[in-house]
PDB file of N, CA and C in Angstrom:
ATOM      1  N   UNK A   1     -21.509  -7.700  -4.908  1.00  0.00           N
ATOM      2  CA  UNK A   1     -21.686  -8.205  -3.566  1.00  0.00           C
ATOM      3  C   UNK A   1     -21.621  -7.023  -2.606  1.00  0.00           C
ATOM      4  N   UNK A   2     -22.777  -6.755  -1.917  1.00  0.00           N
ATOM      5  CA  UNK A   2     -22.507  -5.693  -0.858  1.00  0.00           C
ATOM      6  C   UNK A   2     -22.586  -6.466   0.495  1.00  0.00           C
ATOM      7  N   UNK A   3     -21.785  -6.215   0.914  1.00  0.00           N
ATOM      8  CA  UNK A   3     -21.499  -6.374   2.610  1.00  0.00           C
ATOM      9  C   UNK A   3     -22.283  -5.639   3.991  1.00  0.00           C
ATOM     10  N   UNK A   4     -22.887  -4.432   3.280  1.00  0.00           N
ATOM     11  CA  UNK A   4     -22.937  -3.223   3.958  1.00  0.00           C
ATOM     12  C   UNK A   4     -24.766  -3.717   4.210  1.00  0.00           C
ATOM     13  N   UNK A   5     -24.870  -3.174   6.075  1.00  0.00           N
ATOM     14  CA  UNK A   5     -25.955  -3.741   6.321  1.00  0.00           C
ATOM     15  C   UNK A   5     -27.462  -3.232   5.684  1.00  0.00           C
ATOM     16  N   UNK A   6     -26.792  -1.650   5.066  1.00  0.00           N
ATOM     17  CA  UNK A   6     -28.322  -0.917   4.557  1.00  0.00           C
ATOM     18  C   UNK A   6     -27.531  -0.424   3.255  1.00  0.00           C
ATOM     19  N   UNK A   7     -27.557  -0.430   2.208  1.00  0.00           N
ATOM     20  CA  UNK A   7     -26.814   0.511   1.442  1.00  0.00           C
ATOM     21  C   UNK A   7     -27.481   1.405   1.521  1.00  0.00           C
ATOM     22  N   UNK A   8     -26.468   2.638   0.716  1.00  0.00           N
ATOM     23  CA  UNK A   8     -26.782   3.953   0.451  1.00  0.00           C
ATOM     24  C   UNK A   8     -27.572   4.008  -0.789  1.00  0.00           C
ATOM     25  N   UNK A   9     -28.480   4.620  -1.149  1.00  0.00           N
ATOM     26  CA  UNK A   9     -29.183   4.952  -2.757  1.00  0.00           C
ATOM     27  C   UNK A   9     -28.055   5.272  -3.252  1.00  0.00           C
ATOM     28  N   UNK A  10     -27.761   4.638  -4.172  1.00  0.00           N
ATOM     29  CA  UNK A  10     -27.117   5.100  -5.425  1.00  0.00           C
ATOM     30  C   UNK A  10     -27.073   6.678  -6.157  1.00  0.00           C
ATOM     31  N   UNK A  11     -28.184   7.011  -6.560  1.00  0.00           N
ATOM     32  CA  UNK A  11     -28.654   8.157  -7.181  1.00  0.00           C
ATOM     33  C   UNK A  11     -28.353   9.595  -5.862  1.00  0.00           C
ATOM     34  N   UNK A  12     -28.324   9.495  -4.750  1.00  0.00           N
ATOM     35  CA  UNK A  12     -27.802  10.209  -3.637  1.00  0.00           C
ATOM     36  C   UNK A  12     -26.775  10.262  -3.352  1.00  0.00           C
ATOM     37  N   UNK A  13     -25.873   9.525  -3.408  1.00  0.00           N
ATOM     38  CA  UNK A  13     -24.136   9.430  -3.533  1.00  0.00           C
ATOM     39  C   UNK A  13     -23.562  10.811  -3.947  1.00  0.00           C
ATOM     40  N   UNK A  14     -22.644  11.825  -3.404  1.00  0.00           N
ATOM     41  CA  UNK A  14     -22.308  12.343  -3.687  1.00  0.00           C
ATOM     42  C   UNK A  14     -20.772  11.804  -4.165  1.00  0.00           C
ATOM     43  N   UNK A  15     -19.734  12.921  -5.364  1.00  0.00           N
ATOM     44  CA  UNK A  15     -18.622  12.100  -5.582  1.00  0.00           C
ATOM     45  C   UNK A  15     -17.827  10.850  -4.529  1.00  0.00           C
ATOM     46  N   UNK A  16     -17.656  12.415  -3.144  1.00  0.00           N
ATOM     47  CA  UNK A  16     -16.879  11.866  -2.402  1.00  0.00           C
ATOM     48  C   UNK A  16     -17.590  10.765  -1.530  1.00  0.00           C
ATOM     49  N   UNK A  17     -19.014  10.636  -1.436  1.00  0.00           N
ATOM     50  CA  UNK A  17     -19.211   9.008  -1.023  1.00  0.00           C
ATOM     51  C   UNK A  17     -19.571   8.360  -1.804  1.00  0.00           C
ATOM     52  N   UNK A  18     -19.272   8.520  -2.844  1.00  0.00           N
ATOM     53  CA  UNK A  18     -19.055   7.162  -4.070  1.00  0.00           C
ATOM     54  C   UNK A  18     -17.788   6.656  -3.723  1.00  0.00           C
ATOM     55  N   UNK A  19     -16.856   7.524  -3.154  1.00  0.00           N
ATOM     56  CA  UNK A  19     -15.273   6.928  -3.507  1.00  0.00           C
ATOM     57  C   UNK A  19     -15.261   6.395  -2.221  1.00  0.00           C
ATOM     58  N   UNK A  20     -16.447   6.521  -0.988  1.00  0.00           N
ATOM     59  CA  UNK A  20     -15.916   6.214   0.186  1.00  0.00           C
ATOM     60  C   UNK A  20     -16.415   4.967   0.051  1.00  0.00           C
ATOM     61  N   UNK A  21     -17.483   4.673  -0.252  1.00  0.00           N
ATOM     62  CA  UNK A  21     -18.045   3.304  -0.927  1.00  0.00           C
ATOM     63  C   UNK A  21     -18.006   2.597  -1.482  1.00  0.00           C
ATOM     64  N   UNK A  22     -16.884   2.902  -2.829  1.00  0.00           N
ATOM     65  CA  UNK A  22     -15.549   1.571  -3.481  1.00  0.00           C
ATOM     66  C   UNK A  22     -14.494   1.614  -2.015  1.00  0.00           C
ATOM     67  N   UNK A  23     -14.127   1.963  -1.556  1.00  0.00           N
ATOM     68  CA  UNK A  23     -13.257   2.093  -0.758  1.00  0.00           C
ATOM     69  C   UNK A  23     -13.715   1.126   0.341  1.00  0.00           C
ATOM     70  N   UNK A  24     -14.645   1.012   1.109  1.00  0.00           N
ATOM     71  CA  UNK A  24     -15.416   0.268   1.924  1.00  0.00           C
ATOM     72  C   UNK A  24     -15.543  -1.459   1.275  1.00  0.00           C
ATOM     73  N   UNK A  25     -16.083  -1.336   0.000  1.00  0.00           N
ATOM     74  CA  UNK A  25     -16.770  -2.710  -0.588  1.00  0.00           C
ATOM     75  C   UNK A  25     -15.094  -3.094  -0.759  1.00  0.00           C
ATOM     76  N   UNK A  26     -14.196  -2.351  -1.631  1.00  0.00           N
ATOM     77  CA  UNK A  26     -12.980  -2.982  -1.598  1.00  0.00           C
ATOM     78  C   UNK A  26     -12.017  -3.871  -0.136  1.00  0.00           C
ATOM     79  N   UNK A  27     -12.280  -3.134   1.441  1.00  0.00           N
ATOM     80  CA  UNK A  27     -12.303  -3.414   2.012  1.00  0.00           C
ATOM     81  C   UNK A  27     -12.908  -4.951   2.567  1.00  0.00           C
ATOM     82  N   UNK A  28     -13.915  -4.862   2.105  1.00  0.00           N
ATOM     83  CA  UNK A  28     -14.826  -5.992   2.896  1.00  0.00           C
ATOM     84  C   UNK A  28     -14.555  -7.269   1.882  1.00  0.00           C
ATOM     85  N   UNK A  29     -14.779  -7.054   0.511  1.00  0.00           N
ATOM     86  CA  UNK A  29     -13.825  -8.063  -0.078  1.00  0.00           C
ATOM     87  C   UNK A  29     -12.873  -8.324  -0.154  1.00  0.00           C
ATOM     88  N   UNK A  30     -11.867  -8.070   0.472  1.00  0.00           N
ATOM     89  CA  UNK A  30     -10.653  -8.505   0.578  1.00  0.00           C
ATOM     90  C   UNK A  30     -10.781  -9.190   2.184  1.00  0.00           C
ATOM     91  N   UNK A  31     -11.658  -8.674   3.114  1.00  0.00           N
ATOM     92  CA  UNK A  31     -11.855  -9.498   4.271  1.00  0.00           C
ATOM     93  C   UNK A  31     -12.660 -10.761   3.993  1.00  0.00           C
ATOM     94  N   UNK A  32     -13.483 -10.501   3.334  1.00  0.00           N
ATOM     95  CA  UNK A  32     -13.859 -12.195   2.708  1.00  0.00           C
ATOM     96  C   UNK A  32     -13.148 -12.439   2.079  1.00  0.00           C
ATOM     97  N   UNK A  33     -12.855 -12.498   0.838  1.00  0.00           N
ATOM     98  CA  UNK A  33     -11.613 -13.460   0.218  1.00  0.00           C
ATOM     99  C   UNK A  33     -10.522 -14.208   1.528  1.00  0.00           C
ATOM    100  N   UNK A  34      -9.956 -13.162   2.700  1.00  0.00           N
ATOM    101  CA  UNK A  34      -9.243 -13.692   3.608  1.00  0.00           C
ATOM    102  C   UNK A  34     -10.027 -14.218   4.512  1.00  0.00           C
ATOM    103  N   UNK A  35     -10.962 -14.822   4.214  1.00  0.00           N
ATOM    104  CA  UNK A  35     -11.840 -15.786   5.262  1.00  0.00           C
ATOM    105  C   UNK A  35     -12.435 -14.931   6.423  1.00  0.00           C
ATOM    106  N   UNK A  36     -12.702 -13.810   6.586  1.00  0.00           N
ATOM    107  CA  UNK A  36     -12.919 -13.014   7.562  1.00  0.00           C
ATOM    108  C   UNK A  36     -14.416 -12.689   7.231  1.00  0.00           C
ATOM    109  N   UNK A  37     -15.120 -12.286   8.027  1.00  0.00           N
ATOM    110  CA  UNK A  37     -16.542 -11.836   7.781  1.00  0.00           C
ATOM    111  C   UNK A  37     -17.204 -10.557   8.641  1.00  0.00           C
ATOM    112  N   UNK A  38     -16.478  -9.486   8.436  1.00  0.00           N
ATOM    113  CA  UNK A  38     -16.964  -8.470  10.084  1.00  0.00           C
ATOM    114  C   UNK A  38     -18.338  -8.562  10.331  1.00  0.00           C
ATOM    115  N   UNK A  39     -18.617  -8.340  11.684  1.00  0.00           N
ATOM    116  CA  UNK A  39     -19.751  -8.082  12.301  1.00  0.00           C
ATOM    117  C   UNK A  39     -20.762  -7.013  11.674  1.00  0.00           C
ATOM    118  N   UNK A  40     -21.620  -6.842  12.130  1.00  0.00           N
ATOM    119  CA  UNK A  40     -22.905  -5.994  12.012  1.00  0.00           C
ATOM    120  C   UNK A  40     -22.114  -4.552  12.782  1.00  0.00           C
ATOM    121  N   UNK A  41     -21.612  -4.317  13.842  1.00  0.00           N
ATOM    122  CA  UNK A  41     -21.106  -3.515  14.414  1.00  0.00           C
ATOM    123  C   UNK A  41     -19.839  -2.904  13.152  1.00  0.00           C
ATOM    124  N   UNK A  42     -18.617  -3.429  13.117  1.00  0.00           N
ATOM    125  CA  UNK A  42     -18.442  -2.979  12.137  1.00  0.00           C
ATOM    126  C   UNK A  42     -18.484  -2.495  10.535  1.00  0.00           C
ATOM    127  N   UNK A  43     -19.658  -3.373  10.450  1.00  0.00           N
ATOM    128  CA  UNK A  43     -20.317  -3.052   8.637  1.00  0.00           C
ATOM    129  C   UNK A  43     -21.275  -1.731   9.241  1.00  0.00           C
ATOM    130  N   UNK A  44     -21.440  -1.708  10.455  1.00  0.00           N
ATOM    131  CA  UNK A  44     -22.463  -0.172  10.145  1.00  0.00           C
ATOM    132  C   UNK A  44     -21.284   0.733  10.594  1.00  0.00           C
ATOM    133  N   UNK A  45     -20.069   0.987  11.304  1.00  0.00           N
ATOM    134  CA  UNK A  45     -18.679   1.697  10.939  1.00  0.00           C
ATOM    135  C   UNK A  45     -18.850   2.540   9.589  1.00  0.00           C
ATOM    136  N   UNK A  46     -18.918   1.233   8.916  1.00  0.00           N
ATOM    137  CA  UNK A  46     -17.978   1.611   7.822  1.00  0.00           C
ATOM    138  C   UNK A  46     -18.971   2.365   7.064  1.00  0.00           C
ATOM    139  N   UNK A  47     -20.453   2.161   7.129  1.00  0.00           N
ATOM    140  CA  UNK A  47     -22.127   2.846   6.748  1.00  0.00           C
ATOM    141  C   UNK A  47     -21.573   4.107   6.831  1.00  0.00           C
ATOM    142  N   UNK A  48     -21.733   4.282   8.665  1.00  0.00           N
ATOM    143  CA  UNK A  48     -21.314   5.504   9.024  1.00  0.00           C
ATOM    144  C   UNK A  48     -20.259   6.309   8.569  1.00  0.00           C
ATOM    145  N   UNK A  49     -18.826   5.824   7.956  1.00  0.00           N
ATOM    146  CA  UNK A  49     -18.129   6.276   7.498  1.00  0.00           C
ATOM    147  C   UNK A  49     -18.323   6.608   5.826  1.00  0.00           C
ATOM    148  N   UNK A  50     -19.054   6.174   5.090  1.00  0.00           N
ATOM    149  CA  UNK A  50     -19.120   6.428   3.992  1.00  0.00           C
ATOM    150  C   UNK A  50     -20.342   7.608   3.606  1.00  0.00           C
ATOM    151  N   UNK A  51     -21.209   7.812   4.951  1.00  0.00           N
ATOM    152  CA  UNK A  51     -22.064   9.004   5.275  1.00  0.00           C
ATOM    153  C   UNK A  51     -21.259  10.179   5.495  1.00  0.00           C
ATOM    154  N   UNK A  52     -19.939  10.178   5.593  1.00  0.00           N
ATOM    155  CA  UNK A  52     -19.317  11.394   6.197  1.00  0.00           C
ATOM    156  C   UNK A  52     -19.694  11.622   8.027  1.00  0.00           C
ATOM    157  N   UNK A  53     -19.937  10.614   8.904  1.00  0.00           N
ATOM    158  CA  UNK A  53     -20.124  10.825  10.320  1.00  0.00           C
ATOM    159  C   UNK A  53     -18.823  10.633  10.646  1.00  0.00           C
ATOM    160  N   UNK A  54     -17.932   9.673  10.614  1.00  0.00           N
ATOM    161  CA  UNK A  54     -17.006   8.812  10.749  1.00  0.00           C
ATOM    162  C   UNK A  54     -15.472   9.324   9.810  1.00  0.00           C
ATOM    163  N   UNK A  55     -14.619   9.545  10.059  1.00  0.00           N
ATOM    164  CA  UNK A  55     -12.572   9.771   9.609  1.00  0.00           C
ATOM    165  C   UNK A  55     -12.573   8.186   9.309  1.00  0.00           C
ATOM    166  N   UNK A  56     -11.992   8.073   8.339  1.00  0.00           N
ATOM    167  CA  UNK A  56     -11.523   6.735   7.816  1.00  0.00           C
ATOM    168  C   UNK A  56     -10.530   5.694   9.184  1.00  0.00           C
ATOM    169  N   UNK A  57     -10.028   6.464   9.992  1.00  0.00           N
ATOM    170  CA  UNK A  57      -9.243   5.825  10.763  1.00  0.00           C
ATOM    171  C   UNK A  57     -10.148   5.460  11.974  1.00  0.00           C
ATOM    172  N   UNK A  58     -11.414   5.870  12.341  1.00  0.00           N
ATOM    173  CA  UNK A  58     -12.449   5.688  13.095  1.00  0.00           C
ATOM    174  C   UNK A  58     -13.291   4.166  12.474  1.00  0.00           C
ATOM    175  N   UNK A  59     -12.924   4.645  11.389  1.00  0.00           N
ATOM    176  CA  UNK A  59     -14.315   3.368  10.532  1.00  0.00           C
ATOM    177  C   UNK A  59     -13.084   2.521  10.507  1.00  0.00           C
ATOM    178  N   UNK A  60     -12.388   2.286   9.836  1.00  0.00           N
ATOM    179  CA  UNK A  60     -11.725   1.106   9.469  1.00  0.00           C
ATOM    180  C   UNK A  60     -11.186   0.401  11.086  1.00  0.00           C
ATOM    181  N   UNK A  61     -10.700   1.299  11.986  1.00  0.00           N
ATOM    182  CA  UNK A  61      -9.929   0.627  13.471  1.00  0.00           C
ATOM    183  C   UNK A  61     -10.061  -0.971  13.584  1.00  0.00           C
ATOM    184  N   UNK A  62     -11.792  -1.277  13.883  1.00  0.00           N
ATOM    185  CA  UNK A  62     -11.618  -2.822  14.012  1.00  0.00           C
ATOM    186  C   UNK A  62     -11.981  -3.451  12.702  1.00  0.00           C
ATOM    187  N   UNK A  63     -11.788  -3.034  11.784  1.00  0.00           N
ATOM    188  CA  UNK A  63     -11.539  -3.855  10.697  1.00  0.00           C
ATOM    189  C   UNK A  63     -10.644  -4.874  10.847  1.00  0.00           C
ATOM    190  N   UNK A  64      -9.429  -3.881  11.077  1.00  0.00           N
ATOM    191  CA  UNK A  64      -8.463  -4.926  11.046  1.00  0.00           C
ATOM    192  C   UNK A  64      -7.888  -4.962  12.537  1.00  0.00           C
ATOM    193  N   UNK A  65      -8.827  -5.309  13.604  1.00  0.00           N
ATOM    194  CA  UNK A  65      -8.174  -5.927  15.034  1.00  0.00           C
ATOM    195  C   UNK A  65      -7.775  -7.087  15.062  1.00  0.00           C
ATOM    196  N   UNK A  66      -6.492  -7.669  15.418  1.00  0.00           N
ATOM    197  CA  UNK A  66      -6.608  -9.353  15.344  1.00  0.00           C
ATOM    198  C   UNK A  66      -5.856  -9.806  14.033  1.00  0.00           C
ATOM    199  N   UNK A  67      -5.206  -8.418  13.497  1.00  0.00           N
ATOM    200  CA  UNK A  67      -4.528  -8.987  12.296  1.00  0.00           C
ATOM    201  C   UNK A  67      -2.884  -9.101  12.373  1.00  0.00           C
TER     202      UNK A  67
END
């Protein structure tokens, strides 16, 4: 299940955004499982963060606003 509004190619992934990208999908399923569904605004965050644009504490922020 990807969440993420464009994925990344696979075959382009470098290590460290492979790990940013379990890291992300782990994220977003655990916000669905908890009934939550983020926006388009934050699923491209987290895009951006698994590109290396974005510090994990930039991408994730409104993940969890409201919790």
């Amino acid at each position: 299940m990807n969440l993420l509004p464009t994925p990344l190619p696979s075959l382009s992934l470098t290590a460290e955004q492979t790990a940013r990208q379990r890291e992300v999908e782990n994220a977003l399923l655990v916000q669905t499982l908890c009934g939550r569904r983020p926006g388009l605004d934050v699923r491209t965050q987290l895009l951006r963060y698994v590109a290396g644009e974005l510090s994990r504490e930039q991408a994730f922020a409104n993940l969890y606003v409201g919790l």
